[in-house]
C-alpha atoms as a PDB file:
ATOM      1  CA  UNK A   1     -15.427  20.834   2.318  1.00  0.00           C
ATOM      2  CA  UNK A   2     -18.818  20.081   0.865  1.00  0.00           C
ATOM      3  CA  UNK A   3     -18.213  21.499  -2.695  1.00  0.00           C
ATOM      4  CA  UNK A   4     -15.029  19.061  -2.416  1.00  0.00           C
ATOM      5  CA  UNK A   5     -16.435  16.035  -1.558  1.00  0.00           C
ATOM      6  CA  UNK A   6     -19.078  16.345  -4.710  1.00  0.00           C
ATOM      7  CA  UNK A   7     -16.425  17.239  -6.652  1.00  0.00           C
ATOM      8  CA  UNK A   8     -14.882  14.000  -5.612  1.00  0.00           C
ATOM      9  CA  UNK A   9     -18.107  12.619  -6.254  1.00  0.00           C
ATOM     10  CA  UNK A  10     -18.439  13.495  -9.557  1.00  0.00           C
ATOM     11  CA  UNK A  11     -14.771  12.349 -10.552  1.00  0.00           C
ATOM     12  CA  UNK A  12     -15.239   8.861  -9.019  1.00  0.00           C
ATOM     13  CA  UNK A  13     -19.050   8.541 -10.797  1.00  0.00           C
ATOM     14  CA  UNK A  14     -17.449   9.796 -14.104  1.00  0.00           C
ATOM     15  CA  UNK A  15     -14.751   7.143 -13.720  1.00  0.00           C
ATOM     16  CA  UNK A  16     -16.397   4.212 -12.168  1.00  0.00           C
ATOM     17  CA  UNK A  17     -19.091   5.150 -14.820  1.00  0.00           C
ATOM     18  CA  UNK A  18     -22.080   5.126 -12.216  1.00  0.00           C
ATOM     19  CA  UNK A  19     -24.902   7.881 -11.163  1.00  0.00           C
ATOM     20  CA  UNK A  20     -23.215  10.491  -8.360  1.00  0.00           C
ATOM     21  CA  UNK A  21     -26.219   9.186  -5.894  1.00  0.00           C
ATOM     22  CA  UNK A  22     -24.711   5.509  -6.062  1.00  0.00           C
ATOM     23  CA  UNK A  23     -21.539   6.664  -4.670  1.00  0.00           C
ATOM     24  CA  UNK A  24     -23.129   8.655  -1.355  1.00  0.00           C
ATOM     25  CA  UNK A  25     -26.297  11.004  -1.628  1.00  0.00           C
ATOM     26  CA  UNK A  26     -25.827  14.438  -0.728  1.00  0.00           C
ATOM     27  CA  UNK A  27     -27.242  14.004   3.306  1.00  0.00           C
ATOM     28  CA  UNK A  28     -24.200  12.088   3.349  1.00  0.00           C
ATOM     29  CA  UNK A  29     -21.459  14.624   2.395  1.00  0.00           C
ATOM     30  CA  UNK A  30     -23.322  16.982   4.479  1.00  0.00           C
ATOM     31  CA  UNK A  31     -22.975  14.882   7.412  1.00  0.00           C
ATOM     32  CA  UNK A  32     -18.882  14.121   6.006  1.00  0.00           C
ATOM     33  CA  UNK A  33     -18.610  18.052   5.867  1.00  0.00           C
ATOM     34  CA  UNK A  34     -19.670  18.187   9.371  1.00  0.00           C
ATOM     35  CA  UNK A  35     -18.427  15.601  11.439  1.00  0.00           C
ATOM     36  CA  UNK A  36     -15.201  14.808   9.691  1.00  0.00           C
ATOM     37  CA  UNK A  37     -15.126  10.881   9.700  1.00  0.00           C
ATOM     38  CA  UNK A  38     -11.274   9.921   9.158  1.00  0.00           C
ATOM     39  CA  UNK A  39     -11.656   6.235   9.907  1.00  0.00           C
ATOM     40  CA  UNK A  40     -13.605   4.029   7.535  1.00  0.00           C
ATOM     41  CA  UNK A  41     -15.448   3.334  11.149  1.00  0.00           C
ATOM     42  CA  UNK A  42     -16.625   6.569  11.506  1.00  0.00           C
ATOM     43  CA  UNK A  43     -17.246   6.685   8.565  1.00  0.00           C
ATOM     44  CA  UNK A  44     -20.074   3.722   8.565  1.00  0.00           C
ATOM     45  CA  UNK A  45     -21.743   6.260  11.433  1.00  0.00           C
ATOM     46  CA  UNK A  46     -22.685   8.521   8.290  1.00  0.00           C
ATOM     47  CA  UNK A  47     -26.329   8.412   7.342  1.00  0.00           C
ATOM     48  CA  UNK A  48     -26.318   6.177   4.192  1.00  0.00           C
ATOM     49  CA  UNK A  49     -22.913   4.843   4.716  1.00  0.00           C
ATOM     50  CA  UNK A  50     -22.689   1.092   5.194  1.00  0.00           C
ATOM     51  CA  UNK A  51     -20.132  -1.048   5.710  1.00  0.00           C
ATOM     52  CA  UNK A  52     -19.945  -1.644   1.503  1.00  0.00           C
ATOM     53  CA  UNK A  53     -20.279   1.724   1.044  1.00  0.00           C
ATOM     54  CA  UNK A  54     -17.382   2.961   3.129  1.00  0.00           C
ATOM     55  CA  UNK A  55     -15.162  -0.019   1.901  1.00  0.00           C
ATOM     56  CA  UNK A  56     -15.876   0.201  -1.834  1.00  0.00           C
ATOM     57  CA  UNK A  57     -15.771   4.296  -2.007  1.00  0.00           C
ATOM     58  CA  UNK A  58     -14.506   5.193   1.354  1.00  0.00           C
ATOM     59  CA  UNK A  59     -10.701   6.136   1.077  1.00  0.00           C
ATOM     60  CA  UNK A  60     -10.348   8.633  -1.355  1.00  0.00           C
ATOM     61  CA  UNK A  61     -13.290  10.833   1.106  1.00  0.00           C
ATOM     62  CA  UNK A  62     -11.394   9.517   4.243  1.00  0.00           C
ATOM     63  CA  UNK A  63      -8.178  11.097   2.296  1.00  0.00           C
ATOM     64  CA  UNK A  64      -9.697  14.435   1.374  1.00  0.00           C
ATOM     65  CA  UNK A  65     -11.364  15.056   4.672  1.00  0.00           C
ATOM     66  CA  UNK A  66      -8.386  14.064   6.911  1.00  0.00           C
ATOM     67  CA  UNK A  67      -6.338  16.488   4.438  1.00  0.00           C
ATOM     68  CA  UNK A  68      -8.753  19.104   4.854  1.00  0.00           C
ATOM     69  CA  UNK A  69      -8.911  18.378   8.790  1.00  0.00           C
ATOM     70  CA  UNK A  70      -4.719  19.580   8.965  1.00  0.00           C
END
């Protein structure tokens, strides 16, 4: 689940043409890859995840873990 959600990563920084680390840092996917946040509530409880964060980037992760989850 890690490797997927940098993947992801990498596709949204490539597209929204910013640096990976602006998206979420990697304690952040480790913590996704762990605790499987599938709201965009849970996932605010990420370390490094605010509330702009998990609205501005949030869905597409919320998608791939909740799809990874079943």
């Amino acid at each position: 689940l890690f490797k997927m959600l940098k993947d992801l990563r990498k596709q949204m920084s490539t597209k929204l043409q910013l640096p990976p680390f602006i998206i979420f840092q990697d304690p952040s996917l480790e913590a996704m890859s762990t605790y499987y946040p599938i709201t965009e509530e849970e996932l605010q409880n990420m370390p490094g995840v605010g509330s702009g964060k998990a609205k501005r980037f949030g869905k597409e992760f919320i998608a791939l873990i909740a799809k990874h989850v079943e």
